[in-house]
N, C-alpha and C. Protein backbone atom coordinates (compact mmCIF):
# COMPACT_ATOMS: atom_id res chain seq x y z
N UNK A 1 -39.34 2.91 -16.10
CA UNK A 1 -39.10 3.51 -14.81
C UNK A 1 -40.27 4.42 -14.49
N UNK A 2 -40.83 4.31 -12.86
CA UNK A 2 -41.99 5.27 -12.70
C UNK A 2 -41.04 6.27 -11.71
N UNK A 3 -41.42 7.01 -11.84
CA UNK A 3 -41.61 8.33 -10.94
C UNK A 3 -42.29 9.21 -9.69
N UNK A 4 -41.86 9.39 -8.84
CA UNK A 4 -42.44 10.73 -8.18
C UNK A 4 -42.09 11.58 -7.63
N UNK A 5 -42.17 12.90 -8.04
CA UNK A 5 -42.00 13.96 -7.59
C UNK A 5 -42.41 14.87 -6.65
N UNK A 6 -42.30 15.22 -5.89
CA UNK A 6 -42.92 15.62 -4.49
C UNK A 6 -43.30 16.88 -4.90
N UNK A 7 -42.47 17.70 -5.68
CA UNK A 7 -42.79 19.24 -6.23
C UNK A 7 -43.93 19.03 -7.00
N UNK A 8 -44.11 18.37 -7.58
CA UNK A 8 -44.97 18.29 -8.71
C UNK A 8 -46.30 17.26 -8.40
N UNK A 9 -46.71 17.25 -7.08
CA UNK A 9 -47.85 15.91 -6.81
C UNK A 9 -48.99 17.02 -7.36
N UNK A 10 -49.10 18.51 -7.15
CA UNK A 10 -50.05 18.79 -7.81
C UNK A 10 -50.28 19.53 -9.33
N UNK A 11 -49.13 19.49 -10.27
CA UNK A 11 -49.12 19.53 -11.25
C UNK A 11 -50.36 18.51 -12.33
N UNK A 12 -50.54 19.21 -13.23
CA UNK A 12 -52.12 18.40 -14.28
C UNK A 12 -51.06 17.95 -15.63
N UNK A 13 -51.01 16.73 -15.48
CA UNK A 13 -51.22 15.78 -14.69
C UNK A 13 -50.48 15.81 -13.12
N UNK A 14 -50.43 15.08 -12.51
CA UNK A 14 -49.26 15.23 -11.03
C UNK A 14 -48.58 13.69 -11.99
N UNK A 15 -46.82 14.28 -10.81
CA UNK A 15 -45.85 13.03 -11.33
C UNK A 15 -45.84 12.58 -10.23
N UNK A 16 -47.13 11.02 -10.34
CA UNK A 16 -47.35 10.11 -8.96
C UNK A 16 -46.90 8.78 -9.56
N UNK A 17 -46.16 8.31 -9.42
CA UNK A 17 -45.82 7.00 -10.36
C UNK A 17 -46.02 6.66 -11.14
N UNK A 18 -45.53 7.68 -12.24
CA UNK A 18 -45.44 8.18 -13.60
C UNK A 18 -44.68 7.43 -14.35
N UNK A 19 -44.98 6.95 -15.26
CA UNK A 19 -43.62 6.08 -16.59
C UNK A 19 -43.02 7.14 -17.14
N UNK A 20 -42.04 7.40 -17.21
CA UNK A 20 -41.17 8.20 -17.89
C UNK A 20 -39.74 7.60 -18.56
N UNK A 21 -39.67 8.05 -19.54
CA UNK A 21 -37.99 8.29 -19.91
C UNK A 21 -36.86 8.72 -19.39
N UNK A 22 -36.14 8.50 -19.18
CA UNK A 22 -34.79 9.40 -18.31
C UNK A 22 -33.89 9.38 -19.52
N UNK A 23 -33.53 10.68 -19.99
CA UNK A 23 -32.18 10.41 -20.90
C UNK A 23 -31.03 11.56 -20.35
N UNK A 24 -30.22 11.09 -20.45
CA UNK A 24 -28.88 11.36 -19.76
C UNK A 24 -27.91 12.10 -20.69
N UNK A 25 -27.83 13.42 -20.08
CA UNK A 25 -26.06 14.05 -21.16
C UNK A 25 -25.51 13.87 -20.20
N UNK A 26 -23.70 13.30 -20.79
CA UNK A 26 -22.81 13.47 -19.75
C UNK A 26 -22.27 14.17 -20.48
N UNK A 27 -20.43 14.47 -20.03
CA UNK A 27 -19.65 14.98 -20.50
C UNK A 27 -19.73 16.40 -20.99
N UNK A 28 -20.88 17.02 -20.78
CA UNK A 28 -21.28 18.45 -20.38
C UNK A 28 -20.03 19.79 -19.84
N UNK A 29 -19.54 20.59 -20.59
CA UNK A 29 -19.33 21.73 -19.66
C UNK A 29 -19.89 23.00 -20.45
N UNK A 30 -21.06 23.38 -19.66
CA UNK A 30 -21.78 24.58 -19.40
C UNK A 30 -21.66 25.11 -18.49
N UNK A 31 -21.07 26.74 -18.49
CA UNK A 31 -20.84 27.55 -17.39
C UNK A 31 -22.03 28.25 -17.24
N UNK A 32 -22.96 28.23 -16.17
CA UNK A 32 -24.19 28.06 -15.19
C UNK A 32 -23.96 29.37 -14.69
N UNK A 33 -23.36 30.62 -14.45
CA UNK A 33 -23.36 31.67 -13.98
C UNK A 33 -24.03 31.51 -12.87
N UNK A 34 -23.48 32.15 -11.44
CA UNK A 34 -25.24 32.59 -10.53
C UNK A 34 -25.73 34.02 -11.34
N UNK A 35 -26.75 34.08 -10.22
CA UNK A 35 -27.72 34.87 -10.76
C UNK A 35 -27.03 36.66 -9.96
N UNK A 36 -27.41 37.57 -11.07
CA UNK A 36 -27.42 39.09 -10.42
C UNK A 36 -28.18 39.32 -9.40
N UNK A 37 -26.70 39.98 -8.71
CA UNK A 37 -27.28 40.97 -7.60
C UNK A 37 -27.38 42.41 -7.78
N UNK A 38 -28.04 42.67 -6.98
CA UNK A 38 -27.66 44.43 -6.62
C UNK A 38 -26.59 45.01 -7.35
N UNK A 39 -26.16 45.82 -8.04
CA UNK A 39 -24.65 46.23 -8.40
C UNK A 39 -24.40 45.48 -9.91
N UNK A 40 -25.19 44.29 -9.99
CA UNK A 40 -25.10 43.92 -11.47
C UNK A 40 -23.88 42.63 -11.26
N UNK A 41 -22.76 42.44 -10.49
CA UNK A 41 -22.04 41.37 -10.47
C UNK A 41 -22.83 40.08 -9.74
N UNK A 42 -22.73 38.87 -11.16
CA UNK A 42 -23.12 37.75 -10.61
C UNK A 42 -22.54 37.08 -9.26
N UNK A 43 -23.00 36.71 -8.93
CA UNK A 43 -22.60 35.76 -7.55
C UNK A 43 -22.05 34.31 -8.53
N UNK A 44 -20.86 33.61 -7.64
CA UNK A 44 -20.37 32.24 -8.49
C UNK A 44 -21.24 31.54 -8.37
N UNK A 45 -21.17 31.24 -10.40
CA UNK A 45 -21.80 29.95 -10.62
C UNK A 45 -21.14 28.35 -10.50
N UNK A 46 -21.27 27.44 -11.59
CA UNK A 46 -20.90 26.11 -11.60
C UNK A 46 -21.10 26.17 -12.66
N UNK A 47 -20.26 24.61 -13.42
CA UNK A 47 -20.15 24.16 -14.80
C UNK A 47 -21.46 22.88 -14.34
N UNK A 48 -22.46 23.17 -15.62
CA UNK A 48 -22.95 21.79 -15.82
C UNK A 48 -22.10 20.65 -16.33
N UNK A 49 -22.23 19.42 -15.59
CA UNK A 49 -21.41 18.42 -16.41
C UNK A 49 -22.51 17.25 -16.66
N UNK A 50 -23.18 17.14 -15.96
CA UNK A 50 -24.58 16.26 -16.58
C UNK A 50 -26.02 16.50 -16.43
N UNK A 51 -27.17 16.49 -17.58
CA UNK A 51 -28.24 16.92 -17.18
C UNK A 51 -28.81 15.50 -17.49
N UNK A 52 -30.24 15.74 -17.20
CA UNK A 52 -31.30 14.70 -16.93
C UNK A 52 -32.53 14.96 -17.08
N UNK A 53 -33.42 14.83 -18.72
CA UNK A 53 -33.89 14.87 -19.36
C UNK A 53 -35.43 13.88 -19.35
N UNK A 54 -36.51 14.16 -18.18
CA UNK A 54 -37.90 13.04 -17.84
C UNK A 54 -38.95 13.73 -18.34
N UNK A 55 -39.10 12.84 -19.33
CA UNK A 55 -40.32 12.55 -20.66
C UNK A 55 -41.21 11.67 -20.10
N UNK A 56 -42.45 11.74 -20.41
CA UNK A 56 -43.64 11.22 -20.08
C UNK A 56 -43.50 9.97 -21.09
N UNK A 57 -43.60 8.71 -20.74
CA UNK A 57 -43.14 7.19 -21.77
C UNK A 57 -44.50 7.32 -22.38
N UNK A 58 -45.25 7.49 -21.58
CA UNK A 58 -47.18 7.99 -22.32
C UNK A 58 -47.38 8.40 -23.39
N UNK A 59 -46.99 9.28 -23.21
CA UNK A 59 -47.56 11.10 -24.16
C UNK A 59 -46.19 10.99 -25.32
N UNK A 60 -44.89 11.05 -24.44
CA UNK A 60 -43.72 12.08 -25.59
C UNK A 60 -43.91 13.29 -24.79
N UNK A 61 -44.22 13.77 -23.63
CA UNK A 61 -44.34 15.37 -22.95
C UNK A 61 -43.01 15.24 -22.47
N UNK A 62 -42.51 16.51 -22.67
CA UNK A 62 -41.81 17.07 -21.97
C UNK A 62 -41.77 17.51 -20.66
N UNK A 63 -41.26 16.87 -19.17
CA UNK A 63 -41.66 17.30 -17.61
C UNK A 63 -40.66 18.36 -17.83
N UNK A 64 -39.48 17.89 -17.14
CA UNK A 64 -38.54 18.78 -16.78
C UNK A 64 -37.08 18.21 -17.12
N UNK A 65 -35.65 19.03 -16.87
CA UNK A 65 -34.21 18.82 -16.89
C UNK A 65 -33.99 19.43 -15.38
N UNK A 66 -33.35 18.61 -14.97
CA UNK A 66 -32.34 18.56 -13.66
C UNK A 66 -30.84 18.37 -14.39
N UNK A 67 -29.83 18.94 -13.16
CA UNK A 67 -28.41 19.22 -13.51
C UNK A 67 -27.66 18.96 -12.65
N UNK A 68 -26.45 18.08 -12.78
CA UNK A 68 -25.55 18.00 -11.65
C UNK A 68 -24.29 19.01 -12.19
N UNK A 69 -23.20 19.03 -11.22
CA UNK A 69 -22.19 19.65 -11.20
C UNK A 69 -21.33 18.48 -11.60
């Protein structure tokens, strides 16, 4: 599978139709907190239930993890 990422066209290397790996967790529950505000109480988060894990098929590099709900 190739790739491209629009965030990342100028990343070294850029991900322009890139071979990568995709590996998949399901069945995930990680509670994701939001982030602090003012006052110190988080704002609501979400449970991760699947992430998504794109490796360079090239190298073995590590890009990035994306997360659904």
């Amino acid at each position: 599978m190739a790739i491209t990422d629009p965030s990342f066209t100028r990343a070294d290397p850029p991900i322009v139709d890139r071979p990568v790996w995709l590996v998949r967790y399901g069945g995930l529950s990680i509670t994701d907190p939001g982030p602090p505000v003012e006052g110190g109480t988080p704002l609501p988060g979400h449970v991760i239930r699947h992430a998504y894990v794109y490796i360079d098929a090239s190298t073995g590099e590590y890009l990035y993890t994306t997360d659904t709900e």
